[in-house]
PDB file of N, CA and C in Angstrom:
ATOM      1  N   UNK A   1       0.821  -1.198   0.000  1.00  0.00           N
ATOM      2  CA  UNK A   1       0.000   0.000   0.000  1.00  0.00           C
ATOM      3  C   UNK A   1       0.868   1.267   0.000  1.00  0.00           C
ATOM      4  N   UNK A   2       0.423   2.073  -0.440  1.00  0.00           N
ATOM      5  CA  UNK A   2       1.057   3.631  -0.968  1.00  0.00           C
ATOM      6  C   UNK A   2       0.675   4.184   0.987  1.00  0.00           C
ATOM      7  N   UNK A   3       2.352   4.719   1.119  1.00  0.00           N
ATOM      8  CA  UNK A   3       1.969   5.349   2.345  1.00  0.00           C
ATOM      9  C   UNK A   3       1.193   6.951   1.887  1.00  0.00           C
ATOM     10  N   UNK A   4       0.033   7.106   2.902  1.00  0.00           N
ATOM     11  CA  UNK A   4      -0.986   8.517   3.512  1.00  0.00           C
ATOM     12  C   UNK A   4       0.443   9.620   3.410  1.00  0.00           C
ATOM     13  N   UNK A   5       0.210  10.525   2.409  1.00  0.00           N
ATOM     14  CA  UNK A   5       1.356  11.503   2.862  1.00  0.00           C
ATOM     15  C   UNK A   5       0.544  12.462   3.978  1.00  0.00           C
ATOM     16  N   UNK A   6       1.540  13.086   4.516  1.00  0.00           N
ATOM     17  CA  UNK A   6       1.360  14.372   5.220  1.00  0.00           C
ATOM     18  C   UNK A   6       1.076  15.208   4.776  1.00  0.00           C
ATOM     19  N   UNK A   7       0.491  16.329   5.561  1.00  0.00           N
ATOM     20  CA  UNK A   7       0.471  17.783   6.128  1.00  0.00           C
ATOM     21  C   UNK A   7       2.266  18.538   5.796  1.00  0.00           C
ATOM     22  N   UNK A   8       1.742  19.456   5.424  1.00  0.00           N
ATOM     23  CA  UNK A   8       3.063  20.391   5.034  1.00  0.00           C
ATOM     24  C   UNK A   8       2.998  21.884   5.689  1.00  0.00           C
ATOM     25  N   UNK A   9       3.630  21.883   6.690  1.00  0.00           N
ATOM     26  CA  UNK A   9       3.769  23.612   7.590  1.00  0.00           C
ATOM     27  C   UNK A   9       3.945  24.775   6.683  1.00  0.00           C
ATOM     28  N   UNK A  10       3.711  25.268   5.765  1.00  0.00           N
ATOM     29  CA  UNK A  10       4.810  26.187   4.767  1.00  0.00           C
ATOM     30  C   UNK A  10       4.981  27.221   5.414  1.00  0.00           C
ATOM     31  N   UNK A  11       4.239  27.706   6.365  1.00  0.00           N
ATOM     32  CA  UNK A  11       4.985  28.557   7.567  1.00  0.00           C
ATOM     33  C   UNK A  11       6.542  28.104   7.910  1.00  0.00           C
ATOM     34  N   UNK A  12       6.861  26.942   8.172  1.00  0.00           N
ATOM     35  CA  UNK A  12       7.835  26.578   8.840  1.00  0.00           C
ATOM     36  C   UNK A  12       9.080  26.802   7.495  1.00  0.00           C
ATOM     37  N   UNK A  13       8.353  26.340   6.408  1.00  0.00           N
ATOM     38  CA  UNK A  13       9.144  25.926   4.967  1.00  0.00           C
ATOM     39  C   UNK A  13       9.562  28.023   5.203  1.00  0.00           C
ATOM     40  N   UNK A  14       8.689  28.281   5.000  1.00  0.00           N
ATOM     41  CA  UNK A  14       8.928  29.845   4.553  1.00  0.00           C
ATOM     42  C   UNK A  14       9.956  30.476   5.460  1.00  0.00           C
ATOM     43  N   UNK A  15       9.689  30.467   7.092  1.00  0.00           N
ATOM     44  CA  UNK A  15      10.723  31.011   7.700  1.00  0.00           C
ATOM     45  C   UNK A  15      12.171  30.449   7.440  1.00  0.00           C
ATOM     46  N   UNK A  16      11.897  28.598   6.900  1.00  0.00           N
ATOM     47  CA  UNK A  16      13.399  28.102   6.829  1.00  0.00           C
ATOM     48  C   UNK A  16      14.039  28.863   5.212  1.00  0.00           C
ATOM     49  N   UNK A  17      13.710  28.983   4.450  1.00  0.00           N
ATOM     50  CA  UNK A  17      14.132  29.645   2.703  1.00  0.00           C
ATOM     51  C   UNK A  17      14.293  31.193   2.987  1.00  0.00           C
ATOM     52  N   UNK A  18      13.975  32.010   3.955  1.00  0.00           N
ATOM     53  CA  UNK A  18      14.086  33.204   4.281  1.00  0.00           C
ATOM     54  C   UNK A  18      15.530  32.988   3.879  1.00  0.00           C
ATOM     55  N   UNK A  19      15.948  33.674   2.706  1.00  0.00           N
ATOM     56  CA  UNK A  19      17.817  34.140   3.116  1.00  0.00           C
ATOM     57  C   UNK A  19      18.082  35.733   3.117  1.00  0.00           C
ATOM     58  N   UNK A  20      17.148  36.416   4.122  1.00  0.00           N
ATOM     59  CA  UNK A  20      17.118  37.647   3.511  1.00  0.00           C
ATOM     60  C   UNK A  20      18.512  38.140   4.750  1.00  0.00           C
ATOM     61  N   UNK A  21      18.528  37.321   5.427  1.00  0.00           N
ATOM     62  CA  UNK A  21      19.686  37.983   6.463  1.00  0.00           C
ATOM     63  C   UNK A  21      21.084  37.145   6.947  1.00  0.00           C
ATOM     64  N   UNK A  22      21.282  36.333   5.665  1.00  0.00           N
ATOM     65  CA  UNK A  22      22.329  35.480   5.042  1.00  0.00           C
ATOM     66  C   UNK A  22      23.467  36.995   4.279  1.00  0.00           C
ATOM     67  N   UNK A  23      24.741  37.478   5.476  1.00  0.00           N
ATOM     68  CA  UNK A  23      25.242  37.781   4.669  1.00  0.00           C
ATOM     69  C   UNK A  23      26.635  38.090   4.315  1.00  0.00           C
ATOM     70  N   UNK A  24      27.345  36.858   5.677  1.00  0.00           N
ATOM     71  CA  UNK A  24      28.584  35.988   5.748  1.00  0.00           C
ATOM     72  C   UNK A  24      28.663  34.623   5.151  1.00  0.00           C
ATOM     73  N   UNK A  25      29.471  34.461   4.576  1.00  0.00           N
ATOM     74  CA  UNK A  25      29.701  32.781   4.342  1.00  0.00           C
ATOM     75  C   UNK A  25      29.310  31.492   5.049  1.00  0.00           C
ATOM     76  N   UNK A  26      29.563  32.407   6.612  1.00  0.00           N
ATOM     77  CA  UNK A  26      28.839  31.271   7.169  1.00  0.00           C
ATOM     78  C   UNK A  26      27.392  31.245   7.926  1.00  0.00           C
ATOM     79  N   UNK A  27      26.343  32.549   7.492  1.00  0.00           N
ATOM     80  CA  UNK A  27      25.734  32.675   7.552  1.00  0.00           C
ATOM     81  C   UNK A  27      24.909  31.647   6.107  1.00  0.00           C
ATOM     82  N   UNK A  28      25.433  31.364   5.093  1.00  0.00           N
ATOM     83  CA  UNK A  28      24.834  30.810   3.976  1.00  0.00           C
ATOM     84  C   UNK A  28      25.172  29.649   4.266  1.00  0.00           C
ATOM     85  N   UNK A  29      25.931  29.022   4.868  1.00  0.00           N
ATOM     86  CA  UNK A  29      26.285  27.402   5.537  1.00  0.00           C
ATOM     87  C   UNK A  29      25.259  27.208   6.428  1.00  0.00           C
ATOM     88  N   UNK A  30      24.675  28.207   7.351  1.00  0.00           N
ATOM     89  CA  UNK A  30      23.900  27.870   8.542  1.00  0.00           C
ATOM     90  C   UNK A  30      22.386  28.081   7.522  1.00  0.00           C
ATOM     91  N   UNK A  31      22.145  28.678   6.829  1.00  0.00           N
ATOM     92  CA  UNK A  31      20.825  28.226   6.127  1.00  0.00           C
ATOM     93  C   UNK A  31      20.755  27.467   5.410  1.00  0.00           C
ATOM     94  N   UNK A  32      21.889  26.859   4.820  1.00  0.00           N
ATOM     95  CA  UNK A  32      21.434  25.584   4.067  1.00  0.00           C
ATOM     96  C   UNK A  32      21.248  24.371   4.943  1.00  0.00           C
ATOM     97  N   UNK A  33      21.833  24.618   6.038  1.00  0.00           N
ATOM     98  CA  UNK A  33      21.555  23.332   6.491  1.00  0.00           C
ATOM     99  C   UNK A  33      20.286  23.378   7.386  1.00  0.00           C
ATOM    100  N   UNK A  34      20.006  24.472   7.848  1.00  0.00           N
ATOM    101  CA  UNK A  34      18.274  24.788   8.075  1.00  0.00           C
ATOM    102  C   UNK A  34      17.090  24.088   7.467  1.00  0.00           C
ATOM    103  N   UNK A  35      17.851  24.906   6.255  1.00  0.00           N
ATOM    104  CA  UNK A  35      16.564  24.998   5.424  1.00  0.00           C
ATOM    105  C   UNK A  35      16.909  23.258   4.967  1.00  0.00           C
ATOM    106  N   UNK A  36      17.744  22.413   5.030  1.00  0.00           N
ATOM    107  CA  UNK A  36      17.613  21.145   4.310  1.00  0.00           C
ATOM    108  C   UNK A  36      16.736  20.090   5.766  1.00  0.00           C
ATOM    109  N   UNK A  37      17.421  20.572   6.871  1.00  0.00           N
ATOM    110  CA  UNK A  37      16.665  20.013   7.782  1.00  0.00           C
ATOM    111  C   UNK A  37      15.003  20.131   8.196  1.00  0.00           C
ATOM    112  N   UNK A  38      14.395  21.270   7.583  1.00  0.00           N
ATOM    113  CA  UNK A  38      13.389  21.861   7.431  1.00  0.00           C
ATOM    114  C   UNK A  38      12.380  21.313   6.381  1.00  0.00           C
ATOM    115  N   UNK A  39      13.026  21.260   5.036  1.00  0.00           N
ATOM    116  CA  UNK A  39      12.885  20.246   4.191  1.00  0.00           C
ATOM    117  C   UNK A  39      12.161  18.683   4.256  1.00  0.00           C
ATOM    118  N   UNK A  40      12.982  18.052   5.351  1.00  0.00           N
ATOM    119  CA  UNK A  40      12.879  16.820   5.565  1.00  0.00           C
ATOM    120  C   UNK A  40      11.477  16.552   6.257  1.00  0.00           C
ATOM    121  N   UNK A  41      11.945  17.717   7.704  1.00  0.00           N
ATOM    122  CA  UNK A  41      11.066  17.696   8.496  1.00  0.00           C
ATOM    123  C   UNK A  41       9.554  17.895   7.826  1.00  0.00           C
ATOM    124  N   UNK A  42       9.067  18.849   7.326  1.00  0.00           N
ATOM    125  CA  UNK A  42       7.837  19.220   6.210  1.00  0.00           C
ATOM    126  C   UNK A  42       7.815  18.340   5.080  1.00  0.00           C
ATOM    127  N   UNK A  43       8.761  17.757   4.888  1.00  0.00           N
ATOM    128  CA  UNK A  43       8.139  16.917   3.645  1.00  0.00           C
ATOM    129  C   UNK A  43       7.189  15.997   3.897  1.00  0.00           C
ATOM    130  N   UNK A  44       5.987  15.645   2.650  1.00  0.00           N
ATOM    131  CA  UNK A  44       4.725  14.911   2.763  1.00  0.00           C
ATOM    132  C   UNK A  44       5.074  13.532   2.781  1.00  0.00           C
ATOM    133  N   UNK A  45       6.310  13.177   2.697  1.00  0.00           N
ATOM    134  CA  UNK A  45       6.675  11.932   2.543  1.00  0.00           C
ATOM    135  C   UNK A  45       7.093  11.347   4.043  1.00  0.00           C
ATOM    136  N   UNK A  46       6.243  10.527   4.538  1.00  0.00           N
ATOM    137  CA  UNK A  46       6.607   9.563   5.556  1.00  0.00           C
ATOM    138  C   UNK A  46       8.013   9.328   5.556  1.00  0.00           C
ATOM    139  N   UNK A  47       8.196   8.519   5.063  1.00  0.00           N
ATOM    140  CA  UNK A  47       9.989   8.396   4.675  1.00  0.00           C
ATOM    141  C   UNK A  47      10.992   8.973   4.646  1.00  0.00           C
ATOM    142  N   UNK A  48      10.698  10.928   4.200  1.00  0.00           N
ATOM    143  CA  UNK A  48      11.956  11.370   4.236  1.00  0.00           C
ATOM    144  C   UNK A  48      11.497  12.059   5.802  1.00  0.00           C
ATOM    145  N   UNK A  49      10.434  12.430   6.029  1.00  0.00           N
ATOM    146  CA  UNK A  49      10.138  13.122   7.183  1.00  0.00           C
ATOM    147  C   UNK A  49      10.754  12.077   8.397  1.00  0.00           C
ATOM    148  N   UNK A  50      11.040  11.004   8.117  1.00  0.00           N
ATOM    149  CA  UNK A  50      11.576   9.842   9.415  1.00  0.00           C
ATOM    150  C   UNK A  50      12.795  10.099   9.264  1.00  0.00           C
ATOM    151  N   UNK A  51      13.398  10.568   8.253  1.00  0.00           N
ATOM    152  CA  UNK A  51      14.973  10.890   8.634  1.00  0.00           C
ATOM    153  C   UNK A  51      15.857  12.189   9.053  1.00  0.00           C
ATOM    154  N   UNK A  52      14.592  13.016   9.171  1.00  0.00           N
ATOM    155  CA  UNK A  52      14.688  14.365  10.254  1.00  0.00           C
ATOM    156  C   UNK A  52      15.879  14.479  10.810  1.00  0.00           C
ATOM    157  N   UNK A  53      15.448  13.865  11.733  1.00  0.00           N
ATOM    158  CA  UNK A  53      16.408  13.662  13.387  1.00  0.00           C
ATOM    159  C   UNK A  53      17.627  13.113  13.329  1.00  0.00           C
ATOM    160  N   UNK A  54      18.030  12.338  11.861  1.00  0.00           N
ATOM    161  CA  UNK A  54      18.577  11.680  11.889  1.00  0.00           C
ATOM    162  C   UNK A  54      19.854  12.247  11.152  1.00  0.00           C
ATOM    163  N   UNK A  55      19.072  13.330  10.057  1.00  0.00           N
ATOM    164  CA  UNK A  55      19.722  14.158   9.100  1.00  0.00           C
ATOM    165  C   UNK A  55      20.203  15.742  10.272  1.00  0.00           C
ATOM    166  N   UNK A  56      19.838  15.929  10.952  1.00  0.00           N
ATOM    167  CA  UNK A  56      19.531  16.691  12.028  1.00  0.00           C
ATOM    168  C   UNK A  56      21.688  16.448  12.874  1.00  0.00           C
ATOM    169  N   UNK A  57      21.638  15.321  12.926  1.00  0.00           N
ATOM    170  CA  UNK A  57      22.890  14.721  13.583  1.00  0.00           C
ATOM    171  C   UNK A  57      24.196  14.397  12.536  1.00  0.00           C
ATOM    172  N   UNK A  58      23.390  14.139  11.265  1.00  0.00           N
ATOM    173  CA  UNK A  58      24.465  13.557  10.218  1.00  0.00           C
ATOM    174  C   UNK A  58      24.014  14.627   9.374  1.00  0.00           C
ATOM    175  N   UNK A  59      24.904  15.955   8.921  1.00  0.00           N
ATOM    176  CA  UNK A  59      24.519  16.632   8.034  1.00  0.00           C
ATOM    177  C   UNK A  59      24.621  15.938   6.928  1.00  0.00           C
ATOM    178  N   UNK A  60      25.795  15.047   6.845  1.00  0.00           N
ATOM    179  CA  UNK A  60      25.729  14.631   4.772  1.00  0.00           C
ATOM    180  C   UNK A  60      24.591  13.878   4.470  1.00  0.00           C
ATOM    181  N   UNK A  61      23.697  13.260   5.875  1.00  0.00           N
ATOM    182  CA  UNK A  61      22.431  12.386   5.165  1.00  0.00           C
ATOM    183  C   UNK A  61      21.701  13.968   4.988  1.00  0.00           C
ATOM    184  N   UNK A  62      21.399  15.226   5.232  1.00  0.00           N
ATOM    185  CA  UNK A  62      20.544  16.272   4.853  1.00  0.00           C
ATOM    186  C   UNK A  62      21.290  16.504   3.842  1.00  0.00           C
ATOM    187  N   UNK A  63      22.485  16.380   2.913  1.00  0.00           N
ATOM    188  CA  UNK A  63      22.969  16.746   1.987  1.00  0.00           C
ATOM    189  C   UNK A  63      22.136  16.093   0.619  1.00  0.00           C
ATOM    190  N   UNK A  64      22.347  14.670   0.785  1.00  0.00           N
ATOM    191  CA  UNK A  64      22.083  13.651   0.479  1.00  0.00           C
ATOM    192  C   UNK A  64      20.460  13.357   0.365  1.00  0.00           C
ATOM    193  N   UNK A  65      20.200  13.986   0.828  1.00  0.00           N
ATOM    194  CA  UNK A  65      18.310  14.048   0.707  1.00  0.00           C
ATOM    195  C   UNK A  65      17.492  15.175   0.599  1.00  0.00           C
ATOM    196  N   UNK A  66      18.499  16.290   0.151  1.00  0.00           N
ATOM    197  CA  UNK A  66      17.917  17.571  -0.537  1.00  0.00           C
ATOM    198  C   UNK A  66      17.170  17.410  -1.540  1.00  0.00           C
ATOM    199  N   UNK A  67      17.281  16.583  -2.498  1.00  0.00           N
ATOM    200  CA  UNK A  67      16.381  17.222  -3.781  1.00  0.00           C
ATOM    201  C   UNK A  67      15.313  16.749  -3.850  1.00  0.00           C
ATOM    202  N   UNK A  68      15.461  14.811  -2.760  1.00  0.00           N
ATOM    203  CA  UNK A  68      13.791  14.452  -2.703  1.00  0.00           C
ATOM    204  C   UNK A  68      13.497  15.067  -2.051  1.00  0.00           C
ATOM    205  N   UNK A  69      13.527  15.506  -0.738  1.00  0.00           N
ATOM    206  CA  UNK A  69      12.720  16.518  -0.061  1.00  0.00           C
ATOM    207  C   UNK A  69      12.499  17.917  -0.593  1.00  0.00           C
ATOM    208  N   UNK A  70      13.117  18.555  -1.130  1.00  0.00           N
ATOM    209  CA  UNK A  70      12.951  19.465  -2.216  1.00  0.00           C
ATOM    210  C   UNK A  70      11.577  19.190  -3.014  1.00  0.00           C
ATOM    211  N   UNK A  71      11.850  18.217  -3.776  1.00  0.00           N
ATOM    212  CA  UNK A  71      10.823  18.239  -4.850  1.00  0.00           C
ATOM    213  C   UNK A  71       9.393  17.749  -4.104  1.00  0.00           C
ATOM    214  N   UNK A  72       9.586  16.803  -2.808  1.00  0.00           N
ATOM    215  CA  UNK A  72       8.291  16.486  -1.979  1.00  0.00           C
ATOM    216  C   UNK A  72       7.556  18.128  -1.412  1.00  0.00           C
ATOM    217  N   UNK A  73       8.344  18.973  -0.990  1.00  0.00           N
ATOM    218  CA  UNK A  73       7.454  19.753  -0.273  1.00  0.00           C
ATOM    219  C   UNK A  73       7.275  20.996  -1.474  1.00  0.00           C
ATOM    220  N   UNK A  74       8.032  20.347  -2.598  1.00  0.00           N
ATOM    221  CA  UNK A  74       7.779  22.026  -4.022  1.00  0.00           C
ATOM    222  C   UNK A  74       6.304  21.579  -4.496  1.00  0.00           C
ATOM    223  N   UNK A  75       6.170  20.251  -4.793  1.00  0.00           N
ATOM    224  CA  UNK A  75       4.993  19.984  -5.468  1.00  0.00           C
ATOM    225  C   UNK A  75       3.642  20.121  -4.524  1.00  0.00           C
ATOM    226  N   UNK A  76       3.870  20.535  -2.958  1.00  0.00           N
ATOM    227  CA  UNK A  76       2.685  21.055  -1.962  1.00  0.00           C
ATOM    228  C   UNK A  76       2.716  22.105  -2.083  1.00  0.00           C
ATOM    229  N   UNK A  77       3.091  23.346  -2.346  1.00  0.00           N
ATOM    230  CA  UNK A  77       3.165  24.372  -2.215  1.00  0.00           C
ATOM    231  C   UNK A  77       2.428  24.597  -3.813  1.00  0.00           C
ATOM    232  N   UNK A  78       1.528  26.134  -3.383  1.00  0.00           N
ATOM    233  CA  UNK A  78       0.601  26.683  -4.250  1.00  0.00           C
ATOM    234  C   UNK A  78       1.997  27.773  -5.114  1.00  0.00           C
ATOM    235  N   UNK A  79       1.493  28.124  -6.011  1.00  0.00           N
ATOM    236  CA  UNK A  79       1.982  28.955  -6.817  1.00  0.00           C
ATOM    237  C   UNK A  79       2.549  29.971  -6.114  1.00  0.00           C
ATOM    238  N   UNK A  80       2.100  31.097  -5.761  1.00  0.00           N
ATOM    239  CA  UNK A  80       2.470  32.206  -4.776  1.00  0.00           C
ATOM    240  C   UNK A  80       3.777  31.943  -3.853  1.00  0.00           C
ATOM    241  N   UNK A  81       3.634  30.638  -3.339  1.00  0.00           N
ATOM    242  CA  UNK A  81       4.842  30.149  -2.313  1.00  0.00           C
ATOM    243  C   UNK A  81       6.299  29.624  -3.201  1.00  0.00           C
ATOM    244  N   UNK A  82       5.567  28.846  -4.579  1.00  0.00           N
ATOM    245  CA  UNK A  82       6.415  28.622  -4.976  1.00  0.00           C
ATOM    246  C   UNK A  82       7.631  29.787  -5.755  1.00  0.00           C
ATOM    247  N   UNK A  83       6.581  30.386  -6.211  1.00  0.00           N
ATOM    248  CA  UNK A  83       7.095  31.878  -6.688  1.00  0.00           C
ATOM    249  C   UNK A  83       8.198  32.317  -5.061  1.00  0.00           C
ATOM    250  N   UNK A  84       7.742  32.808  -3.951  1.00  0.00           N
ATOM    251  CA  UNK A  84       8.268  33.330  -3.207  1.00  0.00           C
ATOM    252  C   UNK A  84       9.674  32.150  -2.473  1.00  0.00           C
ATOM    253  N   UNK A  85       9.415  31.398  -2.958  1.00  0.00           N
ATOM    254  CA  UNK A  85      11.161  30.100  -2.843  1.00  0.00           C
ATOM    255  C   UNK A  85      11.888  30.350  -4.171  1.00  0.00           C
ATOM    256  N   UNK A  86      11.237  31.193  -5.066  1.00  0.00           N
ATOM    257  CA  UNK A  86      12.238  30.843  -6.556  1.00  0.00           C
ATOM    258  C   UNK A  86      12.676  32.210  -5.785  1.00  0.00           C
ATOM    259  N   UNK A  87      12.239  33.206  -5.372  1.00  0.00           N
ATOM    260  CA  UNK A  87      12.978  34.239  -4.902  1.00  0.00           C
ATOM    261  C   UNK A  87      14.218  34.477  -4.483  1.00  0.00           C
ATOM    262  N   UNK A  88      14.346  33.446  -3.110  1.00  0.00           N
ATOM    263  CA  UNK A  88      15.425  33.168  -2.133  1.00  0.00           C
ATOM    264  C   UNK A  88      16.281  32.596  -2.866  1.00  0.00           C
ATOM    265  N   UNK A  89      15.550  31.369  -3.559  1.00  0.00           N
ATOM    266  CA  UNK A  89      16.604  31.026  -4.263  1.00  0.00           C
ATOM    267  C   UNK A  89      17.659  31.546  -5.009  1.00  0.00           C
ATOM    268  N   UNK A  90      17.029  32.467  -5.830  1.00  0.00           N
ATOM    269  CA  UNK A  90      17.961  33.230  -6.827  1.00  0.00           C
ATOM    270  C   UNK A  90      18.737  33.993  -6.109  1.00  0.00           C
ATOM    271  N   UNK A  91      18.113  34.801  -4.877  1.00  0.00           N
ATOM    272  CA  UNK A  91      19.192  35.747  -3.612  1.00  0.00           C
ATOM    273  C   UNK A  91      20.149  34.774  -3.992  1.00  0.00           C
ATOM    274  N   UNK A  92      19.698  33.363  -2.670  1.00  0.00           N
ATOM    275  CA  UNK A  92      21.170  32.697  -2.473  1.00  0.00           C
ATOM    276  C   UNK A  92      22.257  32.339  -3.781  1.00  0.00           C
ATOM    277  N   UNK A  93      21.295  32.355  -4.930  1.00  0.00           N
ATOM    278  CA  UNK A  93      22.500  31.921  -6.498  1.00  0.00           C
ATOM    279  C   UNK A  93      23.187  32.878  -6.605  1.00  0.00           C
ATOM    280  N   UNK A  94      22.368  34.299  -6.494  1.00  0.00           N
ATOM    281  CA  UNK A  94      23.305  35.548  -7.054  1.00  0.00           C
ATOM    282  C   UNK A  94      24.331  35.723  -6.107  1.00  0.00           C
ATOM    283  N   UNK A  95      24.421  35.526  -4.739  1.00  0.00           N
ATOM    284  CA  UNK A  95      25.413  36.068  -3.659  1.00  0.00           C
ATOM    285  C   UNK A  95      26.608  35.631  -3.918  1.00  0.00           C
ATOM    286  N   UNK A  96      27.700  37.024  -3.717  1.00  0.00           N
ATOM    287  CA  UNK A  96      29.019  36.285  -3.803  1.00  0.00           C
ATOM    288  C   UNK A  96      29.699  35.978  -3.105  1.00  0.00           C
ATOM    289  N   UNK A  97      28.961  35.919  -1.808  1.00  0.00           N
ATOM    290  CA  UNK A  97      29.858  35.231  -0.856  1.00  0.00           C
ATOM    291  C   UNK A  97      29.071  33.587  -0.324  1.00  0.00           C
ATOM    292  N   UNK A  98      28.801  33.117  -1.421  1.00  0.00           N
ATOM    293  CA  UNK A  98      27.971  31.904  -0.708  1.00  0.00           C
ATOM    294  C   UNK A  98      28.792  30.548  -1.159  1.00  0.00           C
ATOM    295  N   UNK A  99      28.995  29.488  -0.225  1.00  0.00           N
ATOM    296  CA  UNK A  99      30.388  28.840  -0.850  1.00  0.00           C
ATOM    297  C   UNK A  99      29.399  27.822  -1.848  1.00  0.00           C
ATOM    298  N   UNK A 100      30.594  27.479  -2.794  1.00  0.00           N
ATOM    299  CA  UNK A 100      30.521  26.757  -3.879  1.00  0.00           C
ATOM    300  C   UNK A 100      29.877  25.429  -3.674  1.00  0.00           C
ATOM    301  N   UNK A 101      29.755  24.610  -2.380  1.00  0.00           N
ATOM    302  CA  UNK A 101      29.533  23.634  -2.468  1.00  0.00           C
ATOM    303  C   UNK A 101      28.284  23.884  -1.897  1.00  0.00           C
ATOM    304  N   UNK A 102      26.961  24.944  -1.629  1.00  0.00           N
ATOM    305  CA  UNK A 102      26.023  24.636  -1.617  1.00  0.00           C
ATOM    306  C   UNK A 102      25.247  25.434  -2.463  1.00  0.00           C
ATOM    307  N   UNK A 103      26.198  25.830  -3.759  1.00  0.00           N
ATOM    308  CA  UNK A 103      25.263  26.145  -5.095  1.00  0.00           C
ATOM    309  C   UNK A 103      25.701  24.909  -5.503  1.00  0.00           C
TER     310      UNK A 103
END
C-alpha cells in the first residue's frame, strides 16, 4: 500500500528559505543546512520526514536528501509560495559570498 502523505507547515518551509539575512559565508552554511533540515522535516513523505532527526545529527544524510525533499514539499506548495522560494533562491545563487559547495 502507498503510504498517507502528510500535512506540510509552509509557515515553517517559509521562515526556513528566508535568506534575507544570510550575509557571511557562514551565515549561507547555517541556512542551508536549516533549510535542508526543514525540508525533511515538512516533507509529505513519511519516509523522508523519518529521517529528520537523523539528518539533524548527520549533516551529509541532509545533503544527500535535498532534492527528494525538495521536490516532496515544491509539489505542496501553491503557486504564490512557490514563486516566493524561486525568490530566495535566486538571492542565495546571485550572492558572492555563498560557498561553492552549496550552489
Amino acid at each position: 500500500p502507498v503510504p498517507q502523505q502528510l500535512q506540510v507547515n509552509q509557515k515553517n518551509l517559509k521562515d526556513a528559505w528566508n535568506s534575507t539575512k544570510c550575509h557571511r559565508r557562514e551565515d549561507w552554511v547555517q541556512w542551508m543546512q536549516g533549510f535542508s533540515i526543514e525540508l525533511l522535516k515538512e516533507s509529505p513523505s513519511p519516509t523522508l520526514r523519518a529521517c529528520s532527526e537523523l539528518a539533524r545529527k548527520y549533516q551529509p544524510l541532509a545533503r544527500e536528501l535535498f532534492n527528494p525533499a525538495f521536490v516532496s514539499c515544491w509539489i505542496a506548495l501553491d503557486d504564490s509560495l512557490q514563486d516566493e522560494l524561486i525568490y530566495h533562491l535566486e538571492l542565495a545563487l546571485q550572492a558572492a559570498n555563498i560557498p561553492h559547495e552549496i550552489v
